[in-house]
N, C-alpha and C. Protein backbone atom coordinates (compact mmCIF):
# COMPACT_ATOMS: atom_id res chain seq x y z
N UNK A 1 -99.77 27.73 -3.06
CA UNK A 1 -99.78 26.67 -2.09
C UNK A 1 -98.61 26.79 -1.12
N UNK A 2 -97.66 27.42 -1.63
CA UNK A 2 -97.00 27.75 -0.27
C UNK A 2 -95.18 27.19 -1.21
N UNK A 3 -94.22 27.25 -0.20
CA UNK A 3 -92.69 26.83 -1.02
C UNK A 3 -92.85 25.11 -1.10
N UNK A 4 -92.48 24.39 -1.97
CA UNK A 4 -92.12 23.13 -2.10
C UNK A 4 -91.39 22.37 -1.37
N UNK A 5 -91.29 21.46 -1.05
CA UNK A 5 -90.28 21.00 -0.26
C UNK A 5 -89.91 19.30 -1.55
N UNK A 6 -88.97 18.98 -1.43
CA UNK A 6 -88.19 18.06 -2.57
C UNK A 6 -87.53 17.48 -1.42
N UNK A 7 -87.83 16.01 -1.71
CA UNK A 7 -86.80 15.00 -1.02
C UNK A 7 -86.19 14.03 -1.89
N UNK A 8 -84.87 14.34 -1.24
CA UNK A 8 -83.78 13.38 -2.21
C UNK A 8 -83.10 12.17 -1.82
N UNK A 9 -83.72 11.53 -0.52
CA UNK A 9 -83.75 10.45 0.03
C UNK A 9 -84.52 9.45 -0.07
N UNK A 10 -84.18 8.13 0.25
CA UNK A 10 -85.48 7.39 0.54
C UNK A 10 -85.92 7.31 2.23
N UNK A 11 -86.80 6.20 2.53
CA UNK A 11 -86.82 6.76 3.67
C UNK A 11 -87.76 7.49 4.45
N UNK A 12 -88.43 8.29 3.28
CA UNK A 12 -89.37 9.28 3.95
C UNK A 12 -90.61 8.71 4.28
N UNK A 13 -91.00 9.39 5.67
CA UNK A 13 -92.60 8.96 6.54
C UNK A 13 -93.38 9.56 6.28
N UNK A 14 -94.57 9.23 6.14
CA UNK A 14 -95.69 10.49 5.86
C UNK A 14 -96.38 9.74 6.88
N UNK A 15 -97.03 10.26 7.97
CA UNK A 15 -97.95 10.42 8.88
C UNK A 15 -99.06 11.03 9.09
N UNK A 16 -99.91 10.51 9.61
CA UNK A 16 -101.23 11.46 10.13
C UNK A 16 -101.08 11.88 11.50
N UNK A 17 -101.01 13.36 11.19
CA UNK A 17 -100.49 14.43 12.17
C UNK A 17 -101.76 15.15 12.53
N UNK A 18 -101.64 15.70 13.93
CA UNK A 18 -102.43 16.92 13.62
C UNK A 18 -101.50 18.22 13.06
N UNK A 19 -102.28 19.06 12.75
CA UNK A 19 -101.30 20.39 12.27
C UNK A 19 -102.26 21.88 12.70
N UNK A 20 -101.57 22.54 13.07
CA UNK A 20 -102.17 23.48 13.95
C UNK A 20 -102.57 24.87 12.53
N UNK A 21 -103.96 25.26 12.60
CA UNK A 21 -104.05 26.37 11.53
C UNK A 21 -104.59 25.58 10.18
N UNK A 22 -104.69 26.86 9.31
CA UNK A 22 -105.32 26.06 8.24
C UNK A 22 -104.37 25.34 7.26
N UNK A 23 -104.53 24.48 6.46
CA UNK A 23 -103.54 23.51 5.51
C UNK A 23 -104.13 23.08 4.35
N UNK A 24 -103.43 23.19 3.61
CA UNK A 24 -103.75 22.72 2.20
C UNK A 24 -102.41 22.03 1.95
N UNK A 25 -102.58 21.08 1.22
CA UNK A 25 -101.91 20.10 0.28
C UNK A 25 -101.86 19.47 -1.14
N UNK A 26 -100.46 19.33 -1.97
CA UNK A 26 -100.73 18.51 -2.75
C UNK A 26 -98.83 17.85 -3.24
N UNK A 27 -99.15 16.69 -3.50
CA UNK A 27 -97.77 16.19 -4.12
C UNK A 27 -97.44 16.22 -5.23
N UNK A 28 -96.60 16.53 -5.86
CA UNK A 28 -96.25 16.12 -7.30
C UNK A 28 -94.79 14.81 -7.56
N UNK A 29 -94.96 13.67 -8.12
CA UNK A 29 -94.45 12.62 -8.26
C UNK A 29 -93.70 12.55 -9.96
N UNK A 30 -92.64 12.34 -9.87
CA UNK A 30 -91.75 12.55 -11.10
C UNK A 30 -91.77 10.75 -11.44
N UNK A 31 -92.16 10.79 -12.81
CA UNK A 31 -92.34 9.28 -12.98
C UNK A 31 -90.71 9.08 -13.50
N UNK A 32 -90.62 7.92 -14.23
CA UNK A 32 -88.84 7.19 -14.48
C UNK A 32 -88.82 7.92 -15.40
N UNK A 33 -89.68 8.69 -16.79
CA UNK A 33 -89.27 9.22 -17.94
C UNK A 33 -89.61 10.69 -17.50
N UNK A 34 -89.71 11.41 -16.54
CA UNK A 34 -89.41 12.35 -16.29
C UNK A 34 -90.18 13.06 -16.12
N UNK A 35 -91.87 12.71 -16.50
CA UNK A 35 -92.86 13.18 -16.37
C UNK A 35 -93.71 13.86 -14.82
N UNK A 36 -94.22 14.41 -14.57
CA UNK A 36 -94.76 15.19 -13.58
C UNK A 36 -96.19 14.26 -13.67
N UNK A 37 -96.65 14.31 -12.21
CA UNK A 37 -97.90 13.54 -11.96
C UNK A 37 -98.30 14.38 -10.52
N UNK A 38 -99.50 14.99 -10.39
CA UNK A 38 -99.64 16.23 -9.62
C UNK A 38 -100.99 15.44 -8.80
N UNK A 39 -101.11 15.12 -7.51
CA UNK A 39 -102.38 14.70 -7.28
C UNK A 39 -103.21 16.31 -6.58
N UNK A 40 -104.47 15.51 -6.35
CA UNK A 40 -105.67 16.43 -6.12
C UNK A 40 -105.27 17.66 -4.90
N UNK A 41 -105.97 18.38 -4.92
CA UNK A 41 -105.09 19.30 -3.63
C UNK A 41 -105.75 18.42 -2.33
N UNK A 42 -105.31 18.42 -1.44
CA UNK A 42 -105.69 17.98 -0.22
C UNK A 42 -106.29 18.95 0.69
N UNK A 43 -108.00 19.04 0.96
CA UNK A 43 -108.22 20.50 1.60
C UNK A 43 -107.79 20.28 2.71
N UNK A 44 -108.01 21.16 4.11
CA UNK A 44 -108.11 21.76 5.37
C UNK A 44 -109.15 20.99 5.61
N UNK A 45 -108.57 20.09 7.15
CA UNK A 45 -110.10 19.66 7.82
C UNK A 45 -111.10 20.44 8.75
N UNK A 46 -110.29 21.92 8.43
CA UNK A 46 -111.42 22.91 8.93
C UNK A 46 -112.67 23.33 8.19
């Protein structure tokens, strides 16, 4: 899927962008006990 990106702020925007080329997505969310929570991949609206 490509390098990770990790944010260690709050703060952060997530927007609906366009994005040029093809894209795939997915987040992974660290719960309070430390656990990993991975959602669905997000396809390409091509």
């Amino acid at each position: 899927m490509g390098e990770p990106i990790t944010v260690y702020e709050e703060g952060l925007t997530i927007s609906d962008v366009p994005l040029d080329g093809a894209t795939r997505a997915v987040c992974r969310f660290t719960g309070l006990f430390g656990q990993h929570h991975w959602t669905p991949v997000v396809p390409s609206a091509r």
